[in-house]
Protein backbone atom coordinates (compact mmCIF):
# COMPACT_ATOMS: atom_id res chain seq x y z
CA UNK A 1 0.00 0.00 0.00
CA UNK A 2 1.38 3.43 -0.75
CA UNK A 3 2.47 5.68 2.69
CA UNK A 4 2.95 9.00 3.80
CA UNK A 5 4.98 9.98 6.24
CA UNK A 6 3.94 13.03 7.37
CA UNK A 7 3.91 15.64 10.99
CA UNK A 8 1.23 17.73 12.34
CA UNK A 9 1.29 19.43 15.46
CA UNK A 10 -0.49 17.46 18.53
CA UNK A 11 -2.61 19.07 21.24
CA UNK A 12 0.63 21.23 23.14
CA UNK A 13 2.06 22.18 19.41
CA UNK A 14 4.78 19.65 19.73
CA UNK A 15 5.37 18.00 16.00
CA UNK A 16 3.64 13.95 15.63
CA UNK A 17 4.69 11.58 13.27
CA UNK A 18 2.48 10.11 11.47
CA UNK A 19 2.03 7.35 8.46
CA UNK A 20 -1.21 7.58 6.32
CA UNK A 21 -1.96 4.63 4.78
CA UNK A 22 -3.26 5.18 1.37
CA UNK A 23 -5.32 2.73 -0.95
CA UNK A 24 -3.63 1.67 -3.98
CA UNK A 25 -6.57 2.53 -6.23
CA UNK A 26 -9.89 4.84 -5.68
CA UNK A 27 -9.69 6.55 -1.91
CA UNK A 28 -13.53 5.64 -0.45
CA UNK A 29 -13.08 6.42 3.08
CA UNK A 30 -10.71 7.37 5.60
CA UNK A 31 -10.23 5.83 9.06
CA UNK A 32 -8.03 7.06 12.48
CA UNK A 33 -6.11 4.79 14.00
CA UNK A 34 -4.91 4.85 17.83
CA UNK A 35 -2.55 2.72 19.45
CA UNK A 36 -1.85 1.07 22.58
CA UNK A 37 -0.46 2.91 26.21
CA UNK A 38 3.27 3.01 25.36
CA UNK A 39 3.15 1.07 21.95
CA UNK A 40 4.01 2.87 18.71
CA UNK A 41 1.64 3.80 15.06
CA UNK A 42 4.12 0.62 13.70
CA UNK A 43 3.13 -1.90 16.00
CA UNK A 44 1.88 -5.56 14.05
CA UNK A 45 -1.46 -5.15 15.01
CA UNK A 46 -1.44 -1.64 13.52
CA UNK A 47 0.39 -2.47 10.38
CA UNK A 48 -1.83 -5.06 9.29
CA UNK A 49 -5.16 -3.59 10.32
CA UNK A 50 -4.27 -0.37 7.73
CA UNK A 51 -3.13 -2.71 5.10
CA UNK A 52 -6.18 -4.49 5.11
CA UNK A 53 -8.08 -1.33 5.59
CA UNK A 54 -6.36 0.01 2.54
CA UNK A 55 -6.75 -2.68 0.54
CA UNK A 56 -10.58 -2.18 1.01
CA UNK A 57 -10.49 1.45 -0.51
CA UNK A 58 -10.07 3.07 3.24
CA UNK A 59 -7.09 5.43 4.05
CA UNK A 60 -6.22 5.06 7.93
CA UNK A 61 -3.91 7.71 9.41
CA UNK A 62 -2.18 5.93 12.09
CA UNK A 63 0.43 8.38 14.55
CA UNK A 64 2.79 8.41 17.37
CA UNK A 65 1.20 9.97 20.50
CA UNK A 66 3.46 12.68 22.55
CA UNK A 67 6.49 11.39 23.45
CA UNK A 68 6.06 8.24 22.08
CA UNK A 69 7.62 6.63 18.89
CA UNK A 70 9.29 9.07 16.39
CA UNK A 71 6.77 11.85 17.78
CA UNK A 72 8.27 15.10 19.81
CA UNK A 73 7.38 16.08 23.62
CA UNK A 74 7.57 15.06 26.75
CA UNK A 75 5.74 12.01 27.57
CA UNK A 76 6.29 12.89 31.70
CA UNK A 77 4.33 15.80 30.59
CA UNK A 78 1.32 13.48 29.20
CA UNK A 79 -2.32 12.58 30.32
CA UNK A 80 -5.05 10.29 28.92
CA UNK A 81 -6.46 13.96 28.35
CA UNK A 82 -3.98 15.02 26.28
CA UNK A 83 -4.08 11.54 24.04
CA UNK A 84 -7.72 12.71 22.96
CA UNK A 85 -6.03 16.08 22.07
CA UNK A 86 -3.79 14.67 20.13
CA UNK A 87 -6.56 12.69 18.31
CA UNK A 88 -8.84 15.66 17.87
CA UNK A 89 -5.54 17.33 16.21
CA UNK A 90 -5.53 14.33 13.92
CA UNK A 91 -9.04 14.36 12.78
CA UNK A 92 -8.58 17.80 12.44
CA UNK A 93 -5.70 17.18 10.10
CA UNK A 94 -7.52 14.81 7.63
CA UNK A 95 -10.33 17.17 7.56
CA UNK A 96 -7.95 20.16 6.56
CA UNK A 97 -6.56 17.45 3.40
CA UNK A 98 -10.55 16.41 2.63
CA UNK A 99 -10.39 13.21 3.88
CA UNK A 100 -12.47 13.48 7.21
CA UNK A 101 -12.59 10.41 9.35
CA UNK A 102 -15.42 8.03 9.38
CA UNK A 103 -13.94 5.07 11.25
CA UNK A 104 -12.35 5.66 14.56
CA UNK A 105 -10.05 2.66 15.68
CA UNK A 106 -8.55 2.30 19.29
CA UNK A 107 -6.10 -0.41 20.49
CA UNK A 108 -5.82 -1.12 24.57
CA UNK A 109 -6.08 2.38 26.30
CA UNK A 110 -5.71 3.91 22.55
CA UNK A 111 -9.38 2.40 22.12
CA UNK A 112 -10.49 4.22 25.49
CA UNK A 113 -9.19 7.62 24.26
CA UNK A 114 -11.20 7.07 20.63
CA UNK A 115 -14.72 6.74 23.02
CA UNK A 116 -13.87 9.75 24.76
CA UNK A 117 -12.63 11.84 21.27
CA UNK A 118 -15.23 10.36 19.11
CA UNK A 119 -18.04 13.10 20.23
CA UNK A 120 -15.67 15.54 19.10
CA UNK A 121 -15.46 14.07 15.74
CA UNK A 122 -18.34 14.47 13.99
CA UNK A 123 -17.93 12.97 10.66
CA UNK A 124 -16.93 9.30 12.45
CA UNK A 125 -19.72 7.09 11.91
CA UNK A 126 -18.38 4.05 13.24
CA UNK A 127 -16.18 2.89 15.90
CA UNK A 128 -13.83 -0.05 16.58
CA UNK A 129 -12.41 -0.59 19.93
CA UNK A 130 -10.05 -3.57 20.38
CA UNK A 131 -8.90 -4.96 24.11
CA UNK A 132 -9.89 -1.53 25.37
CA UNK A 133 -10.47 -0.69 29.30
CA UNK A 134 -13.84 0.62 30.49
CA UNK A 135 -12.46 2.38 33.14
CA UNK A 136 -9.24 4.16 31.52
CA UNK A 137 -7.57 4.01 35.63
CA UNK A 138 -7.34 0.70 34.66
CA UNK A 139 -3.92 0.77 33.01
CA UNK A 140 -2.79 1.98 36.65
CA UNK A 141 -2.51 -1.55 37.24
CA UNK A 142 0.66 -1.62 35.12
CA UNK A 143 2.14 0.24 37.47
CA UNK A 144 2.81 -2.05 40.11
CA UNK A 145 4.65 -0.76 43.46
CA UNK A 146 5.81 2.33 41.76
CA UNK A 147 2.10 3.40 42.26
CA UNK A 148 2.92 4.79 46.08
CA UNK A 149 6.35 6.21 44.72
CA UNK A 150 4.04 8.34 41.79
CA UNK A 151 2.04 9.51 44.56
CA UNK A 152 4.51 10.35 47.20
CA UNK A 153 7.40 11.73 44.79
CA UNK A 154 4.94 13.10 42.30
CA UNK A 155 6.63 10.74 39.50
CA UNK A 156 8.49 7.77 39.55
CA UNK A 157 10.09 5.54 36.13
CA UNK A 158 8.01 2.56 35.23
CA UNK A 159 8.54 -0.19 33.50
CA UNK A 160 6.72 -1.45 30.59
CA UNK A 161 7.19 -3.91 27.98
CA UNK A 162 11.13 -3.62 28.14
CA UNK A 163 11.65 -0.11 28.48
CA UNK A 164 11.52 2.61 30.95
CA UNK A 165 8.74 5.92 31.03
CA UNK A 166 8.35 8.28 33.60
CA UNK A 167 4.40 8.39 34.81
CA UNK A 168 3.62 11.62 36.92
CA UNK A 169 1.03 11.75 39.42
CA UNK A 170 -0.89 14.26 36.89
CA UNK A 171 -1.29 11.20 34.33
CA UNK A 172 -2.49 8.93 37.19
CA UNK A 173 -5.05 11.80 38.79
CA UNK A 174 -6.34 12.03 35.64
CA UNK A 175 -6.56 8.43 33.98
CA UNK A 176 -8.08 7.69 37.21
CA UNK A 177 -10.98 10.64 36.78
CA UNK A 178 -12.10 9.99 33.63
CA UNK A 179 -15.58 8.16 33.44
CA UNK A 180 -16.29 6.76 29.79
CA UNK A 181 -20.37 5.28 30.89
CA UNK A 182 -22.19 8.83 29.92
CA UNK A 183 -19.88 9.27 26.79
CA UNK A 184 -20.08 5.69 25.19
CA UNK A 185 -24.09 6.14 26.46
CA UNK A 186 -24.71 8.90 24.09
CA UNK A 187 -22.07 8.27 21.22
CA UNK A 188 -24.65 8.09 18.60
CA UNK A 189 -22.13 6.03 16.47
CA UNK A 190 -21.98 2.58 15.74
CA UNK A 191 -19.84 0.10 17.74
CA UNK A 192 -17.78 -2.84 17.75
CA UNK A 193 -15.90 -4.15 20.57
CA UNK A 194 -13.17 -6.64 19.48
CA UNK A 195 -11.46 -8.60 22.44
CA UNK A 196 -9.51 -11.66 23.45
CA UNK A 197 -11.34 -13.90 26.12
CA UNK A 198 -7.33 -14.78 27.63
CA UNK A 199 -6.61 -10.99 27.42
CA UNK A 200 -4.46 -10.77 31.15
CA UNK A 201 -3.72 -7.13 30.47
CA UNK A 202 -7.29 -5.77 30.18
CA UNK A 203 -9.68 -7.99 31.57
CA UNK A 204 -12.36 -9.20 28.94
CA UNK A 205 -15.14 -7.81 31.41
CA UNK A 206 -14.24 -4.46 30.58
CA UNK A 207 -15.61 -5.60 27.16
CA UNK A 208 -18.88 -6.80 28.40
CA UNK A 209 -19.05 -3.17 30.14
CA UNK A 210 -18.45 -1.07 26.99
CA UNK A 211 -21.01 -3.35 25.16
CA UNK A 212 -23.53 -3.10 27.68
CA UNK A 213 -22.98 0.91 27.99
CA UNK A 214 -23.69 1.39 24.33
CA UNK A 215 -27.05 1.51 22.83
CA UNK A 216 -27.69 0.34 19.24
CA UNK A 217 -26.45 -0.48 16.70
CA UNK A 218 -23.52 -2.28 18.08
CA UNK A 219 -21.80 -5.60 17.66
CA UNK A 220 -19.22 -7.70 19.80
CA UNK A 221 -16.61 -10.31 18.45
CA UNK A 222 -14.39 -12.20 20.48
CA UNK A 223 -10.65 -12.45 19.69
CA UNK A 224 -10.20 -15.74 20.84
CA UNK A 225 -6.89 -16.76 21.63
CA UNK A 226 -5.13 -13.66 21.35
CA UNK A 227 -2.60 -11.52 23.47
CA UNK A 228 -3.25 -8.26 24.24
CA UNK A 229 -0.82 -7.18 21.58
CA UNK A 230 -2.73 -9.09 18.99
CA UNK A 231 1.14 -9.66 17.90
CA UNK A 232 0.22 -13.11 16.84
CA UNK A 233 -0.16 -12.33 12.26
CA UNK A 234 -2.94 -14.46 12.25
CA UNK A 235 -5.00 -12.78 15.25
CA UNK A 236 -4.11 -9.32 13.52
CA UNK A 237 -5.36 -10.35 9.67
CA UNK A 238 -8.78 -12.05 11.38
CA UNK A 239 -9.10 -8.66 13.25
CA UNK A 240 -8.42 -7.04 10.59
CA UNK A 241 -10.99 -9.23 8.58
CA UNK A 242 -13.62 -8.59 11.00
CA UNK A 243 -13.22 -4.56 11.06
CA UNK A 244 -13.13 -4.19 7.28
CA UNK A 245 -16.47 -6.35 6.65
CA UNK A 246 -18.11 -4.83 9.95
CA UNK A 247 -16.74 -1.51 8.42
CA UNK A 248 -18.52 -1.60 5.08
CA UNK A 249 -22.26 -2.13 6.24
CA UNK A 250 -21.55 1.43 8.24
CA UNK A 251 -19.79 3.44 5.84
CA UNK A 252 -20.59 4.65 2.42
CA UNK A 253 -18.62 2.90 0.43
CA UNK A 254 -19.37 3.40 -3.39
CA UNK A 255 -17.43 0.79 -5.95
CA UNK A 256 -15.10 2.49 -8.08
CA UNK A 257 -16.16 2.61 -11.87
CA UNK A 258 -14.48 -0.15 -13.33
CA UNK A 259 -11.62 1.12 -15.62
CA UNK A 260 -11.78 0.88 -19.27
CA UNK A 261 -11.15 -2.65 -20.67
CA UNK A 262 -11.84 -4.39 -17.15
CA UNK A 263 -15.88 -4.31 -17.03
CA UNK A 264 -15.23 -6.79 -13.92
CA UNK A 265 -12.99 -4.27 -12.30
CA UNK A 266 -9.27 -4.82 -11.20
CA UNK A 267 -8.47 -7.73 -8.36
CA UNK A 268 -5.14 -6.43 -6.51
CA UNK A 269 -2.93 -8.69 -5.23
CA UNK A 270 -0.43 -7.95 -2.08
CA UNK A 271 1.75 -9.80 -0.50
CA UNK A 272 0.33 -10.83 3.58
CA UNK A 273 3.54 -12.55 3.96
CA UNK A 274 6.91 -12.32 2.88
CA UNK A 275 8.42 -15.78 4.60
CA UNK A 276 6.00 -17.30 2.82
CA UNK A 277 3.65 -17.48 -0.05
CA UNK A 278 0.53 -16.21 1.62
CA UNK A 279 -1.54 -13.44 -0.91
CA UNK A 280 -4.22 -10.85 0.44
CA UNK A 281 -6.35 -10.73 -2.80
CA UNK A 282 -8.92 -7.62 -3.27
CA UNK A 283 -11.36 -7.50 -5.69
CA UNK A 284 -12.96 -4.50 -5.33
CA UNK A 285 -14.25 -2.81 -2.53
CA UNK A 286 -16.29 -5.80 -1.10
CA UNK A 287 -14.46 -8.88 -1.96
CA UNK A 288 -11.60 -10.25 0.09
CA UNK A 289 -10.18 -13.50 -0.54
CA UNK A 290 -6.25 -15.23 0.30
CA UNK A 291 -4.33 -16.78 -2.11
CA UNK A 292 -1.46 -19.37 -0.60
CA UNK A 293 0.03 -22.60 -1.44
CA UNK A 294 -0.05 -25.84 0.12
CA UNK A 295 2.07 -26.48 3.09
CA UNK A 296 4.15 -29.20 1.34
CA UNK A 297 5.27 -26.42 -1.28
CA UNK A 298 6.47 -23.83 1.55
CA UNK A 299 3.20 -22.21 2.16
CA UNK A 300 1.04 -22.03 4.74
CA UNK A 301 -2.74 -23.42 3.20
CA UNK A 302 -4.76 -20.62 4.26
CA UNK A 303 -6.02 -19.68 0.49
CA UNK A 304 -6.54 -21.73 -2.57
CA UNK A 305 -3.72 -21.86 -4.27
CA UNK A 306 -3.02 -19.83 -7.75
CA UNK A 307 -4.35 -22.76 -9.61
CA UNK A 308 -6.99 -23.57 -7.48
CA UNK A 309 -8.10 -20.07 -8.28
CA UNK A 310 -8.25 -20.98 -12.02
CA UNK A 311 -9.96 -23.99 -11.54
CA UNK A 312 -12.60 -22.36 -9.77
CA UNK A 313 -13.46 -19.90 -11.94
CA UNK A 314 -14.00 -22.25 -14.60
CA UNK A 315 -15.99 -24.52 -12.34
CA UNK A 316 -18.48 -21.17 -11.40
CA UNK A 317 -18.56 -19.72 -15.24
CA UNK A 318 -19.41 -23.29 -16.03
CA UNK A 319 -22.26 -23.61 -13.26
CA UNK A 320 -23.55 -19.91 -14.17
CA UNK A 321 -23.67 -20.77 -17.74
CA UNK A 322 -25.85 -23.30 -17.17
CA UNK A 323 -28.42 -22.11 -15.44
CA UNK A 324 -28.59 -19.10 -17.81
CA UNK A 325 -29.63 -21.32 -20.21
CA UNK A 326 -31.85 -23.59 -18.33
CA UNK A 327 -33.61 -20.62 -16.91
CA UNK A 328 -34.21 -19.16 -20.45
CA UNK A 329 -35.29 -22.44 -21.94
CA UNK A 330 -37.84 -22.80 -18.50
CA UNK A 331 -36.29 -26.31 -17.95
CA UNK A 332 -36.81 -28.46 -14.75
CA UNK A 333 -33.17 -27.90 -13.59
CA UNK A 334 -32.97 -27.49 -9.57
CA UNK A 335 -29.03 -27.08 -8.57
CA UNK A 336 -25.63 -27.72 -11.00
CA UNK A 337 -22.69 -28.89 -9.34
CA UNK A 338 -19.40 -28.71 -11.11
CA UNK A 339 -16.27 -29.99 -9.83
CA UNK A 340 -12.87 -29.19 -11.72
CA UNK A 341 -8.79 -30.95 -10.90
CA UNK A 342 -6.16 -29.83 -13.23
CA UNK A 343 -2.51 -31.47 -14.06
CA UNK A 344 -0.43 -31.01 -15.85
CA UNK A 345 0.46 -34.12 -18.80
CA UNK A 346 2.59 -34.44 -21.35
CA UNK A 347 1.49 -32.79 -24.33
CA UNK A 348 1.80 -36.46 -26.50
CA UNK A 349 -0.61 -37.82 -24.60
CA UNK A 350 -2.82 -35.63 -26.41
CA UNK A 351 -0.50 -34.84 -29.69
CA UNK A 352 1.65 -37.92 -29.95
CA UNK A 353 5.21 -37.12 -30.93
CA UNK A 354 5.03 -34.14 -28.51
CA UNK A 355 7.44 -33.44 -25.85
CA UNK A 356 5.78 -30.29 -23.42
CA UNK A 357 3.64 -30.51 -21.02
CA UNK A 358 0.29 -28.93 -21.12
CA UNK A 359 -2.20 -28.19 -18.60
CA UNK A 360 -5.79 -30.51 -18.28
CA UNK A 361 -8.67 -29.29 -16.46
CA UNK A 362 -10.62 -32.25 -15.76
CA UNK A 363 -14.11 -31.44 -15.46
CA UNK A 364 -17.18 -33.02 -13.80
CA UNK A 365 -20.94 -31.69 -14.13
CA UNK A 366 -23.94 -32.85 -11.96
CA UNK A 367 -27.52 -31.91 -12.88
CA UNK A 368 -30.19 -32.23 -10.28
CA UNK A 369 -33.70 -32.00 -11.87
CA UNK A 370 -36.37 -33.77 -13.91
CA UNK A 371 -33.92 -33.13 -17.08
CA UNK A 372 -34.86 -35.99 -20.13
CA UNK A 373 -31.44 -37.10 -21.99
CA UNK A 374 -31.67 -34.47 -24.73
CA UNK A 375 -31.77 -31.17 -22.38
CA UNK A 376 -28.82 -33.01 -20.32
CA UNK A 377 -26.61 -33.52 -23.61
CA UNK A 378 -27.69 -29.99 -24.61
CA UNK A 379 -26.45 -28.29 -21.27
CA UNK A 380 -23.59 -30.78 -21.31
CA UNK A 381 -22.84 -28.66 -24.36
CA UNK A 382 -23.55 -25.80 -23.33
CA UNK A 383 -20.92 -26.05 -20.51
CA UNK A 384 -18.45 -26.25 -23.22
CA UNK A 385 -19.81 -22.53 -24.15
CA UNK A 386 -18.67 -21.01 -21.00
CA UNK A 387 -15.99 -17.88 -21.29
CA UNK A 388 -13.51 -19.30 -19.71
CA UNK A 389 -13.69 -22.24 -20.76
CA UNK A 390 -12.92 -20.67 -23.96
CA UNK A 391 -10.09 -18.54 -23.05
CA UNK A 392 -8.49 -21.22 -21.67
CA UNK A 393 -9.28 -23.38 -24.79
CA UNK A 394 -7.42 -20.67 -27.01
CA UNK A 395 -5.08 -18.74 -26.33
CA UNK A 396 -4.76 -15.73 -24.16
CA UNK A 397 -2.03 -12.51 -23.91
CA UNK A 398 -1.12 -11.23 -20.83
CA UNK A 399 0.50 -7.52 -21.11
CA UNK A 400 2.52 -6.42 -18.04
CA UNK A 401 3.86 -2.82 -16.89
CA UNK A 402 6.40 -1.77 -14.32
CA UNK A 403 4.82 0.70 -11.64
């Protein structure tokens, strides 16, 4: 997906850094993306969520917080309060470039600062919080013994995750005042709560209370297995599944017009993982499929593979073409079932004397109905008149550019 990199000044005028993620193809909405207490706009869970996002036709603007990351400040001199500053500066930014937000995403205490700022965003329709705290004092708990020091000393270094921040008793007096109830009681958005059962940071009762704060429309899906992190790939693509489906039926999402010589539109292909063979395959807008290749050839079987791909779209032209013609010919046809293997055999076993291999798409039709033998061997036929069965019959020419 193209990035970029870009500043904007947060809620004290020190410079953020931010990454917005840009679709490769017709821009149809934008989301804002917050992260977790501590974490950075480039963790996993982030990454992957604006890919997909992108991928979908939605731009997400994803940014440090002060202090944090490659952003500038203090972050001694930070508050939850402040975090929803620096998220009203962000909306405020996209708004300025014409690309207001209409999805607000929040990760861990990230998602409790996108309740609290999403009043104050008016074009966000939706909202996605994932392993977010009801009670934003909760990340307190992180602080272990240093809590007394904080309040004693008036700030104390903490440790979290592996490295060492500086929490003032300003941050904890005011994580610990803010009440989210009223807000996520009257956030006239929609909602979904995403989080992980086996969540130890942020207890998944916090979820329960966000859902049952919220009035209508909103939706809950669990994470299952998941860390808090979601640093596990396959826990951030499902996530990122969920939000980008959940996503459409909320925001306005028009299809592109298709471009000229592509009525069917364009199907973009990115690579999900670069150890492997694993393909995040876009057709569209709306369709979202993964391409991958069997586990025995260095892949990971979580898609069809290339070739499967083929094979099924010869097996549904095939099917469609069918029932086109049954249904204009009024025939007692109730379901067509087509199943398609392909090989590859050497090209004398159909041309004696030849020495190449050529590929075989072995083809099997089923006809469920009343049918007599003559409309069977006609639609039998017919199959044979499907388009792609006739492109791969011929010959095709596939032109490629450098971009």
């Amino acid at each position: 997906m193209p990035t970029e990199r870009l500043t904007f000044p947060g809620h004290s005028g020190d410079p953020l850094s931010a990454r917005l993620d840009l679709p490769d193809g017709p821009h149809l909405a934008t989301a804002l993306f917050a992260h977790c207490f501590t974490c950075s706009k480039d963790i996993p869970a982030a990454r992957r969520i604006s890919a997909r996002l992108a991928a979908m036709g939605i731009a997400v603007l994803r940014f440090d917080f002060t202090g944090l990351g490659h952003s500038q400040g203090e972050f001694a001199n930070t508050t939850f309060t402040s975090n929803v500053g620096d998220l009203r500066a962000a909306a405020a930014l996209l708004v300025d470039r014409g690309m207001a937000p209409t999805l607000l995403i929040g990760h861990s205490l990230g998602g409790a600062a996108i309740l609290r700022a999403a009043p104050d965003i008016p074009s966000a329709r939706a909202v996605v919080t994932l392993g977010a705290p009801f009670d934003p004092g909760h990340v307190t708990h992180n602080f272990g013994e240093a809590l007394d020091t904080i309040r004693r000393d008036g700030s104390a270094p903490v440790s979290l995750g592996g490295r060492s921040f500086t929490i003032t008793d300003s941050f904890l007096r005011d994580v610990e005042a803010a009440e989210l109830a009223p807000v996520i009681a009257h956030l006239k958005k929609a909602l979904l709560v995403l989080h992980a059962p086996r969540d130890a940071t942020v207890d998944i009762s916090n979820a329960s209370q966000i859902f049952t704060a919220a009035r209508h429309p909103k939706s809950f899906v669990t994470l299952d297995g998941a860390d808090h992190l979601i640093s596990v790939p396959r826990d951030a693509e499902y996530a990122a599944n969920v939000i980008a489906a959940w996503a459409g039926r909320y925001l306005d999402l028009t299809p592109p017009a298709p471009p000229i010589g592509a009525p069917e539109g364009v199907i973009r292909v990115s690579e999900a993982d670069p150890d492997g063979f694993l393909q995040d395959v876009q057709s569209g807008p709306h369709h979202h499929t993964l391409a991958d290749e069997p586990k025995a050839y260095g892949g990971t079987n979580r898609g069809m593979s290339p070739y499967g791909f083929v094979a099924a779209g010869l097996g549904a032209c095939t099917s469609m073409t069918i029932r086109m013609y049954a249904r204009r010919k009024g025939w007692p046809l109730k379901q067509v079932r087509v199943e398609v293997c392909h090989d590859k055999v050497h090209a004398q076993d159909a041309d004696p004397g030849a020495e190449a291999k050529i590929d075989v798409f072995r083809r099997r039709i089923m006809l469920d109905g009343p049918l007599d033998g003559a409309q069977r061997q006609r639609l039998l036929e017919i199959a044979d008149k499907c388009p792609v069965h006739r492109t791969l019959e011929t010959s095709a020419r596939v032109e490629t550019e450098l971009v």
